[in-house]
Structures are given as structure tokens and as C-alpha cells.
C-alpha atoms as a PDB file:
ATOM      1  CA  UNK A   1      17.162  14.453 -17.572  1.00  0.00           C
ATOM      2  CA  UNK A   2      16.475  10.606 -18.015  1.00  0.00           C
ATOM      3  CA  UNK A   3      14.043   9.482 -21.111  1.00  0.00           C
ATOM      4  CA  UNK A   4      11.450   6.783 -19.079  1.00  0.00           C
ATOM      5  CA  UNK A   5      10.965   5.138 -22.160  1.00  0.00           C
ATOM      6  CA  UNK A   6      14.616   4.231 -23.266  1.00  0.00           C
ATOM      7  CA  UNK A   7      13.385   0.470 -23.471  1.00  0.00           C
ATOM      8  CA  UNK A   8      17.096  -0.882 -23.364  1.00  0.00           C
ATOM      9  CA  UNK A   9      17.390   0.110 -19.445  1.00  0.00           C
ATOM     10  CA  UNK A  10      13.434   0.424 -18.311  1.00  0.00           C
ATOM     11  CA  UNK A  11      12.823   2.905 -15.843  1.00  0.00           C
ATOM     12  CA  UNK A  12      10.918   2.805 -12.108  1.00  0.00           C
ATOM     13  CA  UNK A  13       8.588   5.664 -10.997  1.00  0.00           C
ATOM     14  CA  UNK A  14       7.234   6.971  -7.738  1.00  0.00           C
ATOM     15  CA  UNK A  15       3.936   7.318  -7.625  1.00  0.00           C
ATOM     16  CA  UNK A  16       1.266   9.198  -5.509  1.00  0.00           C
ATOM     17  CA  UNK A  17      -1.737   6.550  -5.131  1.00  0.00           C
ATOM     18  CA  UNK A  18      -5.136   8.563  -5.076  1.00  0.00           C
ATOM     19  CA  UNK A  19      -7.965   7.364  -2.269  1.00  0.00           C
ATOM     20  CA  UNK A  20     -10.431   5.111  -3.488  1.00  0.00           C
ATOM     21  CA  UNK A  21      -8.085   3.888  -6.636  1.00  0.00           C
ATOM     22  CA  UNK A  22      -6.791   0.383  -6.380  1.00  0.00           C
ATOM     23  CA  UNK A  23      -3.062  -0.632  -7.206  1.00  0.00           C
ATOM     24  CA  UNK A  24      -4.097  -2.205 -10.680  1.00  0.00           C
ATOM     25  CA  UNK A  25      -5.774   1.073 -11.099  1.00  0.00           C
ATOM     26  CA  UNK A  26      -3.017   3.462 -11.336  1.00  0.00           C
ATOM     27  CA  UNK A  27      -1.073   0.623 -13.050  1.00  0.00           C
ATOM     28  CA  UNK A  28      -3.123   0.251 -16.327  1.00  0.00           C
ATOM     29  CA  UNK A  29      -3.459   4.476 -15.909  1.00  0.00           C
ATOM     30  CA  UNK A  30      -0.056   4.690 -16.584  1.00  0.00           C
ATOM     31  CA  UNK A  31       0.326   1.402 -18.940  1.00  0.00           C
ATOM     32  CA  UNK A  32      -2.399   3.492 -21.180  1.00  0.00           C
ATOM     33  CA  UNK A  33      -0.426   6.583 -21.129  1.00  0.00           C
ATOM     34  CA  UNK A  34       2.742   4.849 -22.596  1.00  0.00           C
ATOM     35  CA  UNK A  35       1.247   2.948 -24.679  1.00  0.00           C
ATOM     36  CA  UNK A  36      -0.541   6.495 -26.152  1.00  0.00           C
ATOM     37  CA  UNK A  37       2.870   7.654 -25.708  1.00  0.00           C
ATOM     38  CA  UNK A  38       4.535   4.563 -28.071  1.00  0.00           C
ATOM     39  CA  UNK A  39       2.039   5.346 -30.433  1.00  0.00           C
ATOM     40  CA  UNK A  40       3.534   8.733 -31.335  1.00  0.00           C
ATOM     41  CA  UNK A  41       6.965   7.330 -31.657  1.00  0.00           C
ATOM     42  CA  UNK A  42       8.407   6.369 -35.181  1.00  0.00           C
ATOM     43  CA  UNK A  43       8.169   2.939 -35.841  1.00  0.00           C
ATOM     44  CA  UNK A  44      11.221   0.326 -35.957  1.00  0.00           C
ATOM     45  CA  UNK A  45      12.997  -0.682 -38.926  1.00  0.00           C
ATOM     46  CA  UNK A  46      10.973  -3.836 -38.972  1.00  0.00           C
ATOM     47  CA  UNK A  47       7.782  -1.950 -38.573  1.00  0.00           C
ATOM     48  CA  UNK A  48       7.112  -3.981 -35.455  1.00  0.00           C
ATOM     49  CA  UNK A  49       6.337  -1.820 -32.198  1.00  0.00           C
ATOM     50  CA  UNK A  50       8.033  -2.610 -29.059  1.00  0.00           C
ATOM     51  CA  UNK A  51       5.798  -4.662 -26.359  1.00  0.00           C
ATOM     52  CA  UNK A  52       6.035  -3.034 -22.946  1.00  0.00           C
ATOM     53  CA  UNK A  53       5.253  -4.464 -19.549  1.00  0.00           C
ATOM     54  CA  UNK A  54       4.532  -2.098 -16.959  1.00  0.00           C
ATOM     55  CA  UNK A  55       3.798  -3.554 -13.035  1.00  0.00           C
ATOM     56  CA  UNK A  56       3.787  -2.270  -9.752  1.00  0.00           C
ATOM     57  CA  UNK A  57       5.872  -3.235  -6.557  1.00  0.00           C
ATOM     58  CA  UNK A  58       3.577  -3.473  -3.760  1.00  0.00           C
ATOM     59  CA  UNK A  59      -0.113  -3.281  -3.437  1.00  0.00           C
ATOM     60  CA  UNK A  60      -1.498  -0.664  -1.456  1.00  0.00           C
ATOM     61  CA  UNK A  61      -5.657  -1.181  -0.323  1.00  0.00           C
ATOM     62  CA  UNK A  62      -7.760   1.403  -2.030  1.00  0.00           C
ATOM     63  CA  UNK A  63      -8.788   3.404   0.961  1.00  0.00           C
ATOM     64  CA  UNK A  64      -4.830   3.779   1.569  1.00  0.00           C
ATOM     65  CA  UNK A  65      -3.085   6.420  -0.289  1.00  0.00           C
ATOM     66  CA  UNK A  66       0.688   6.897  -0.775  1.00  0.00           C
ATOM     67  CA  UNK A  67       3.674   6.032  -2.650  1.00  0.00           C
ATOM     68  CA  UNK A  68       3.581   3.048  -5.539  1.00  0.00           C
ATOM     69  CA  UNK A  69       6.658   1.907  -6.962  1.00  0.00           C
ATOM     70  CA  UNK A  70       5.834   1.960 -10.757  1.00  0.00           C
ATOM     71  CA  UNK A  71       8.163  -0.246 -12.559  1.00  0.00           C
ATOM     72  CA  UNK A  72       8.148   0.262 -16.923  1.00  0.00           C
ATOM     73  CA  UNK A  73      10.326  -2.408 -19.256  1.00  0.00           C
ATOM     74  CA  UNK A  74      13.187  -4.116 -18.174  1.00  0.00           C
ATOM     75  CA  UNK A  75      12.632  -2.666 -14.534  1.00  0.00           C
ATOM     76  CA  UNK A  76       9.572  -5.103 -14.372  1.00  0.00           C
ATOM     77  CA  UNK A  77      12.440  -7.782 -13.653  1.00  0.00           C
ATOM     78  CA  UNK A  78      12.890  -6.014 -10.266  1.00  0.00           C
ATOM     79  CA  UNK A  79      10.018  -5.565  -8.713  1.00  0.00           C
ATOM     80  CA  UNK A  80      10.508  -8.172  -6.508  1.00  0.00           C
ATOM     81  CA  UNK A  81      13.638  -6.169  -5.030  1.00  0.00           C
ATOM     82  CA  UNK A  82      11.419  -3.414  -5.082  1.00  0.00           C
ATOM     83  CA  UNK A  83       8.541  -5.452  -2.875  1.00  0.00           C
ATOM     84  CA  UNK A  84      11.216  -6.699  -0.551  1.00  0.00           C
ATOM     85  CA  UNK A  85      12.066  -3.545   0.958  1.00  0.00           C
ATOM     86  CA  UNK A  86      10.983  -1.946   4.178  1.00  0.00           C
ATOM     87  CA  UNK A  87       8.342   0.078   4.593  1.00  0.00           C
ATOM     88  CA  UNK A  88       6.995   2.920   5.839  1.00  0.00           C
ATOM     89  CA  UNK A  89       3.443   4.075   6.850  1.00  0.00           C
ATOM     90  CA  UNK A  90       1.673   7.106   8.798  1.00  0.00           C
ATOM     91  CA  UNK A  91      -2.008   7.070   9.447  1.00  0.00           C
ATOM     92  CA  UNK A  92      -4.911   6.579  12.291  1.00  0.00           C
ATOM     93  CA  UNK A  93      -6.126   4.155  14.172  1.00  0.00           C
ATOM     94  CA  UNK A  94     -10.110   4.338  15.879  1.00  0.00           C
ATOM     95  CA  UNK A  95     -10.072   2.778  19.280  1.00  0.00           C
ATOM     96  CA  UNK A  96     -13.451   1.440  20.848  1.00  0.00           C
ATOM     97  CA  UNK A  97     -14.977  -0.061  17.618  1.00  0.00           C
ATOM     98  CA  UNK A  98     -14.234  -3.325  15.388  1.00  0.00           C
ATOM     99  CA  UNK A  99     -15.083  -3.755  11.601  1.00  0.00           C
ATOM    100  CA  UNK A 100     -14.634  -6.872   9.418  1.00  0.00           C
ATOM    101  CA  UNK A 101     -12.669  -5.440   7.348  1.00  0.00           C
ATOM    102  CA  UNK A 102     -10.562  -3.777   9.719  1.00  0.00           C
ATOM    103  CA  UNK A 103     -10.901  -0.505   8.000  1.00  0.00           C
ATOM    104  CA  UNK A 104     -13.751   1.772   6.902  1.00  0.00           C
ATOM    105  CA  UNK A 105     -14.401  -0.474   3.637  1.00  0.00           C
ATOM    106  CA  UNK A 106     -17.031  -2.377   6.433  1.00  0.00           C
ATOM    107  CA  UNK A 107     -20.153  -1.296   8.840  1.00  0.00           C
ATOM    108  CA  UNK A 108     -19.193  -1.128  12.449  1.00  0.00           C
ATOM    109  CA  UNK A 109     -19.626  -4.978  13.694  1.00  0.00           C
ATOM    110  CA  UNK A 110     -18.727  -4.039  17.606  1.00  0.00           C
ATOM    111  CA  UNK A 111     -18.478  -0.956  19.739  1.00  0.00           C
ATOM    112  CA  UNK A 112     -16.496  -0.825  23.137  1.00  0.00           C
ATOM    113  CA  UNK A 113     -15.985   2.102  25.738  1.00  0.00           C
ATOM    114  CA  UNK A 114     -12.725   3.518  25.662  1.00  0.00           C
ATOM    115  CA  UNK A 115     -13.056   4.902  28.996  1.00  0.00           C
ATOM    116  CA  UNK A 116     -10.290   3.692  31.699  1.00  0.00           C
ATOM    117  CA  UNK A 117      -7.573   3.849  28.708  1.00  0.00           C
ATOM    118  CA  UNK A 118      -4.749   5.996  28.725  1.00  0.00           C
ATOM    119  CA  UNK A 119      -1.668   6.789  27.201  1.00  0.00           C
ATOM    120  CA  UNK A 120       0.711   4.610  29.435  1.00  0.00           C
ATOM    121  CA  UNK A 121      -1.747   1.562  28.083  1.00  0.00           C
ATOM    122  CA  UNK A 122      -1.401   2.804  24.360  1.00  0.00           C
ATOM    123  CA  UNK A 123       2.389   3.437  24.077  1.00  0.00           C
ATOM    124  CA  UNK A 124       2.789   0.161  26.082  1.00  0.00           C
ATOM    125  CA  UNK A 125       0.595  -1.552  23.333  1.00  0.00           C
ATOM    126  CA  UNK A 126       2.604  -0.080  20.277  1.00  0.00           C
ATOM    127  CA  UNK A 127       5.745  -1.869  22.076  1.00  0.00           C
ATOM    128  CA  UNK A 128       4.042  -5.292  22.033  1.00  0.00           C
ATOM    129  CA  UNK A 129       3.535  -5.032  18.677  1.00  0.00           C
ATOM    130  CA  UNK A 130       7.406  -4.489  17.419  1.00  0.00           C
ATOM    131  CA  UNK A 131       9.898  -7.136  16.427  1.00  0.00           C
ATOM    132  CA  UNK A 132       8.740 -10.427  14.807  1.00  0.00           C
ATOM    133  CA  UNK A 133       5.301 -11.278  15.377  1.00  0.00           C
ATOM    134  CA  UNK A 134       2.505 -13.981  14.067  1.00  0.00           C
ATOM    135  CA  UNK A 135      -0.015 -12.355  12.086  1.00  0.00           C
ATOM    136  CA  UNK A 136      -3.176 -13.137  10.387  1.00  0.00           C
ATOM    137  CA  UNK A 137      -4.275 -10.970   7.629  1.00  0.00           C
ATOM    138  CA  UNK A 138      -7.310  -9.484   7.272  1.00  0.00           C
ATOM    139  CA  UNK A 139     -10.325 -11.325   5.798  1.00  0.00           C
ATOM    140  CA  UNK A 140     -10.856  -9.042   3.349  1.00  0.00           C
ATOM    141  CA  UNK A 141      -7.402  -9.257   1.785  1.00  0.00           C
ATOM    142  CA  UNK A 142      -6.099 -10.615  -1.657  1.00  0.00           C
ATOM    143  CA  UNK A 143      -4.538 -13.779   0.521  1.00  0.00           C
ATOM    144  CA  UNK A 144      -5.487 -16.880  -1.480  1.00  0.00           C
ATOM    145  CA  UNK A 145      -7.623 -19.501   0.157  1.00  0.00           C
ATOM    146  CA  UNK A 146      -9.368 -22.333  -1.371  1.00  0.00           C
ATOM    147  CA  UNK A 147      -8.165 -21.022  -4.841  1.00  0.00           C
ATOM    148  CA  UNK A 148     -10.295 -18.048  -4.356  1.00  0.00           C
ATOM    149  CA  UNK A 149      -8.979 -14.404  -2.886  1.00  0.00           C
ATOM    150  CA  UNK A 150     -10.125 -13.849   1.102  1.00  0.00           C
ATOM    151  CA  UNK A 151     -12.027 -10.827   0.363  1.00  0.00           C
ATOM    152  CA  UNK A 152     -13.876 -12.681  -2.530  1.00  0.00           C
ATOM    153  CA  UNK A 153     -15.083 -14.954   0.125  1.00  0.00           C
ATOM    154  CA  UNK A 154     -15.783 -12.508   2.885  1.00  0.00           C
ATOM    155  CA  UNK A 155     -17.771 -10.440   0.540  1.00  0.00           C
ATOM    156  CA  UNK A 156     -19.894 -13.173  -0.028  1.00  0.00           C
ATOM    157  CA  UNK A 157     -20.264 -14.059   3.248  1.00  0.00           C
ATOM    158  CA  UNK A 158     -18.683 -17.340   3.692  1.00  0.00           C
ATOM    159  CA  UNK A 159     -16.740 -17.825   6.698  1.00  0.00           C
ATOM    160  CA  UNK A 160     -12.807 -17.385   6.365  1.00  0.00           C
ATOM    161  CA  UNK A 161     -10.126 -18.666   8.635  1.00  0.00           C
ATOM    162  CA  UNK A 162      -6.509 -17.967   7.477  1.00  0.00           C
ATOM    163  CA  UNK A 163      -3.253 -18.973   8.503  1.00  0.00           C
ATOM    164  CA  UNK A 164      -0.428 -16.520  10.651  1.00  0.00           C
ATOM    165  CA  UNK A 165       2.307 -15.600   9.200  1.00  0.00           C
ATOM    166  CA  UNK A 166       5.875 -13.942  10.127  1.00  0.00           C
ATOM    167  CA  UNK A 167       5.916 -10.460   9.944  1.00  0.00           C
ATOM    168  CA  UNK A 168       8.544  -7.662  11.313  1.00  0.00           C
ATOM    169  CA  UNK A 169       7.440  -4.415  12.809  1.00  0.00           C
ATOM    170  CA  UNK A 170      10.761  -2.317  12.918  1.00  0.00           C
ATOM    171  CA  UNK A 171       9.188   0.672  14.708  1.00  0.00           C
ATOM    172  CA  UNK A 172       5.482   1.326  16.107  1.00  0.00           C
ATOM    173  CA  UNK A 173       5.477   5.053  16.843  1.00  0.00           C
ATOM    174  CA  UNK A 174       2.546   6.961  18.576  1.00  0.00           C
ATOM    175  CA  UNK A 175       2.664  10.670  16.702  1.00  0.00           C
ATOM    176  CA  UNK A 176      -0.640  11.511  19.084  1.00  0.00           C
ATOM    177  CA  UNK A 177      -3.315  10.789  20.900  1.00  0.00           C
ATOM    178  CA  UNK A 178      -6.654  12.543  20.169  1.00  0.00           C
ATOM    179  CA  UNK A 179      -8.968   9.283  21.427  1.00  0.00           C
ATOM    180  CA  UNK A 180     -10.634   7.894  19.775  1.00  0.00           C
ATOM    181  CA  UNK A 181      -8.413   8.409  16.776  1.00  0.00           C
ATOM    182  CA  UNK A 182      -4.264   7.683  17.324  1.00  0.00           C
ATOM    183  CA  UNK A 183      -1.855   9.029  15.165  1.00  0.00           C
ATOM    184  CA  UNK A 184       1.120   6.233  14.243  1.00  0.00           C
ATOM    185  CA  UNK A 185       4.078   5.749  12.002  1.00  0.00           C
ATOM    186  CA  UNK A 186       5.476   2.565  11.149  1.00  0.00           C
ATOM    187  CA  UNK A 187       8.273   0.738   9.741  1.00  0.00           C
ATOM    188  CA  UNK A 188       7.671  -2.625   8.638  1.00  0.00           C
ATOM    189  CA  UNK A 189       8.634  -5.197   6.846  1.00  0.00           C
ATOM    190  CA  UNK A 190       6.886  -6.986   3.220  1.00  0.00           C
ATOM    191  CA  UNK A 191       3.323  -8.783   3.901  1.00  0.00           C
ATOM    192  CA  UNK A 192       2.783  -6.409   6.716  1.00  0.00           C
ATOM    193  CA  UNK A 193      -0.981  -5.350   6.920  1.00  0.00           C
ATOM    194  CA  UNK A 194      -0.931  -2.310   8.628  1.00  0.00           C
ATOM    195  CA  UNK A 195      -4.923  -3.107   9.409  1.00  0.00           C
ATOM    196  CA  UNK A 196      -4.253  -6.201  11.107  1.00  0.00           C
ATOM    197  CA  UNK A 197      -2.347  -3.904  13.465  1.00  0.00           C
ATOM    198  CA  UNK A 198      -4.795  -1.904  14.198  1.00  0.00           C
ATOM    199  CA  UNK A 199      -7.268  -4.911  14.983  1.00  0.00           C
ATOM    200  CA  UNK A 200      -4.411  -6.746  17.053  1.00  0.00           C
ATOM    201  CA  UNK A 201      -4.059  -2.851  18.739  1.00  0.00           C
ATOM    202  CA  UNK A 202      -7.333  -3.270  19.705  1.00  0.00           C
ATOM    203  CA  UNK A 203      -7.644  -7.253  20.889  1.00  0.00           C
ATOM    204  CA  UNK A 204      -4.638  -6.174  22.872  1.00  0.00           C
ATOM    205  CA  UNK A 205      -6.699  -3.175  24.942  1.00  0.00           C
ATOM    206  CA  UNK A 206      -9.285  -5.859  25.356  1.00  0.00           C
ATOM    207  CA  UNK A 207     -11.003  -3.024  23.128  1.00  0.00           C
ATOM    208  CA  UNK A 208     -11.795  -2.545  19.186  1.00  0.00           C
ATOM    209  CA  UNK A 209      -9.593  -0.817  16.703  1.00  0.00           C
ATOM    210  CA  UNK A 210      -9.676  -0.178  13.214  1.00  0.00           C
ATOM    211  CA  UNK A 211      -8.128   1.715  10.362  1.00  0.00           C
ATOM    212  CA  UNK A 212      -8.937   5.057   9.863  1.00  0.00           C
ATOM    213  CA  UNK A 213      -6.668   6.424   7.004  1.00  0.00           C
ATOM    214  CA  UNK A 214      -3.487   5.055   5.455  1.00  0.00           C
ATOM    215  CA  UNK A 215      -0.658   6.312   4.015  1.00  0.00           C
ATOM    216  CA  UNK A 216       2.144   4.848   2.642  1.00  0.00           C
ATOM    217  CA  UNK A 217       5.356   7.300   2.656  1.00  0.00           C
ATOM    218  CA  UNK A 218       8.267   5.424   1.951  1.00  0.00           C
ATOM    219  CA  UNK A 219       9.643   2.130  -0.169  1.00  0.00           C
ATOM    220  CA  UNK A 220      13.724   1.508   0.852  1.00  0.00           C
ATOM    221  CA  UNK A 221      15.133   4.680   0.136  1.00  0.00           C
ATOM    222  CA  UNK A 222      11.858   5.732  -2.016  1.00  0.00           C
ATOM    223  CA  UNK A 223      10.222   8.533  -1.160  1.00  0.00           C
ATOM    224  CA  UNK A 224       6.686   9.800  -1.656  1.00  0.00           C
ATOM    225  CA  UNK A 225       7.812  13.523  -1.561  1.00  0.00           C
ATOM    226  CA  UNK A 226       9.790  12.888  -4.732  1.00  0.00           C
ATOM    227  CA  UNK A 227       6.132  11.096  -6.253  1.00  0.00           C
ATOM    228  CA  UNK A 228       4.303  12.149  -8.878  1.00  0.00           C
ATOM    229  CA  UNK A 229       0.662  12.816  -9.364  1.00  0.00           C
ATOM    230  CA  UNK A 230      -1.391  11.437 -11.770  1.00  0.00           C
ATOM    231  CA  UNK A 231      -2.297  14.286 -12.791  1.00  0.00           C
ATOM    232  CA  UNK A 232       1.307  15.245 -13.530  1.00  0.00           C
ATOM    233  CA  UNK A 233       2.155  12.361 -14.947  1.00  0.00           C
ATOM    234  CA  UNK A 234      -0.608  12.638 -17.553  1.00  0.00           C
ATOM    235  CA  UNK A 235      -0.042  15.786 -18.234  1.00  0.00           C
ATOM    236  CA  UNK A 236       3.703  15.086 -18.504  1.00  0.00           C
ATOM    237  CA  UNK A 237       2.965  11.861 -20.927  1.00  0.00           C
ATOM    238  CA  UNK A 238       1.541  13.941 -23.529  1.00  0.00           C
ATOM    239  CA  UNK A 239       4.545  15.687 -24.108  1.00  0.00           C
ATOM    240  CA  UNK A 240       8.267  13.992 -25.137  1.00  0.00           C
ATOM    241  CA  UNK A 241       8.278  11.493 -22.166  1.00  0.00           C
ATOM    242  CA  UNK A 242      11.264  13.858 -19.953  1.00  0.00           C
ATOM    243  CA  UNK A 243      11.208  13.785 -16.214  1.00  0.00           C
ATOM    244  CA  UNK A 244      13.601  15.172 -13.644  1.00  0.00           C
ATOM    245  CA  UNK A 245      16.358  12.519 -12.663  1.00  0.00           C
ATOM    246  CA  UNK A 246      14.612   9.421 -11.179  1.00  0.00           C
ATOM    247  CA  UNK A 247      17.965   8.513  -9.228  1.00  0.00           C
END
């Protein structure tokens, strides 16, 4: 058993991110619970209390769900380690219809007829999009432009144009094909937006695609079958602060 509050190593938890919530979201959740949980711990010898920083590696959108890295103490030093490594995502894509968003946060802007595609032209797509490509994010994403975040300026209807960047798509599985809805998993790389691959999906058919659900099921060698809940971990907060083995 490993005490996640021994503030002389910090600790890192996996995390199940509920639909709807954002990132910041779960973080202060959990910041609030140790902080209750602080409160019910003697104080020092100098009657100060201990400061804790608590952050997350890796933001996921809030209509994603899946596995946050949590990271408490001296473990908030490493989330950039944490953000660096590969990911991995399952979800569904909606083929013959394009949203600004590129996800169901938006009203339908475009629909298409999916009729004449088949599953030769979908697993051919998936292969195009593997290995290094350019990629713009999505409009409405936290990507700063003009000092401002995209989505700030979407929202608001102002016109955004952002810049490509480098991204690396390790693997771009089909799991199955139930049109218009495909199944995928993917392996990717940090800055990937797995919506932007859904759009480019779709541009690619000479069709529309968007996201249909997200979720986010592994970090490196983190996975979200070992997560934990809110719920749990709320639960688990309110007693002496003992988890199973975090590895």
C-alpha cells in the first residue's frame, strides 16, 4: 500500500474522466479532496500547513472520456514526461456530415451522401492518415491565437485560421464499420487531435466526418483499466488517504 499524500515523493493517479467534465474539472475535484484531506492531518511543528500543487498531464475535450494522468506534489515536476508519451484512443467517427467543431459540441454545418463508399475506400483512408502528417487543429481548441484561445474566438464567431503542425499517427485501426458510424483505435503521438482526424477522414472521402465519442485508454504504459472513478476516489479521500500500489 502507498500513502498518495507522502509529500516528500508526490504521487501520480489514473483517472477515469466523466463525459461532459472538462480536464480542469476533475483537477480542482481532486485538488479539493486533498486539500479536505490535509485539513484532517496534524499540523507541522511550525504550525504551517504544507502547500500542495496538484495538475494534470494531458487535456482531454469534455465530450471525450477516458484516462487523466493526475499528478499530486513533487510529481507535478513530471508532467511534462507524463504529456510526452504516446497515446492511445478508441471511439467513432460519423461519415457524411461536417461540424465546426468537429465533434458533437456544434450543429451540423454540411451533410454529404455516403453512398458509393465502401470499406476498401475506408481502410485505405485510415492508411493515409499514419506516420507523420501536417495537421491543423480544430477551431474550437485551446490553441492560442492572437493572445486569445481558438475556441474563444470561434465561439464568438470571428473567423480563425491556424497554423499545421507535426503530428505522428503510430496506428489508425478500423475496429468496424456500421456506416455511418466507424469504430477506430489509435495510437498517436502528443498534440494529436483525434477530431481533426476525423475531419481530415472525411476531406479525404471527398465526404464529411466528425467525432462521435472519444475515449482515451492509455498514457505510455498507463492504463485506464487500472483508473479510478471519481466516485471512488471521493469516497476513498474521506478515509486515511490508502490506495492499492500505483506502480
Amino acid at each position: 500500500m502507498k500513502d498518495l499524500l507522502d509529500l516528500d515523493t508526490g504521487a501520480v493517479l489514473r483517472v477515469y474522466k466523466p463525459y461532459t467534465w472538462t480536464s480542469f474539472d476533475v483537477t480542482k475535484k481532486i485538488q479539493r479532496l486533498v486539500l479536505r484531506r490535509l485539513s484532517r492531518m496534524p499540523l507541522p511543528a511550525n504550525g504551517v500547513r504544507r502547500r500542495v500543487k496538484v495538475g494534470h498531464a494531458g487535456t482531454l475535450d469534455p465530450l471525450a472520456t477516458g484516462l487523466l494522468i493526475i499528478c499530486i506534489g513533487k510529481e507535478t515536476k513530471n508532467i511534462e514526461k507524463y504529456m510526452g508519451m504516446p497515446k492511445t484512443y478508441t471511439g467513432e467517427m460519423c461519415l457524411g456530415a461536417s461540424r465546426p467543431s468537429d465533434d458533437k459540441e456544434s450543429e451540423v454545418m454540411k451533410a454529404y451522401s455516403i453512398e458509393g463508399i465502401t470499406e476498401e475506400m475506408i481502410y485505405a483512408t485510415a492508411l493515409k492518415l499514419t506516420g507523420e502528417l501536417d495537421q491543423v487543429p480544430p477551431i474550437f481548441s485551446a490553441v492560442q491565437k492572437d493572445g486569445r484561445r481558438a475556441y474563444q474566438l470561434a465561439r464568438a464567431g470571428e473567423k480563425v485560421e491556424l497554423a499545421s503542425r507535426k503530428v505522428w499517427v503510430e496506428s489508425f485501426k478500423i475496429t468496424h464499420i456500421n456506416l455511418p458510424l466507424i469504430g477506430f483505435e489509435i495510437v498517436c503521438s502528443k498534440g494529436t487531435y483525434i477530431r481533426a482526424l476525423a475531419r481530415d477522414f472525411g476531406n479525404l472521402l471527398q465526404n464529411g466526418a466528425y467525432l462521435e465519442s472519444l475515449q482515451r485508454t492509455k498514457i505510455g504504459n498507463f492504463d485506464l483499466s487500472e483508473g479510478f472513478t471519481l466516485d471512488e476516489l471521493a469516497e476513498t479521500f474521506a478515509e486515511p488517504l490508502k490506495f492499492k500500489d500505483m506502480g
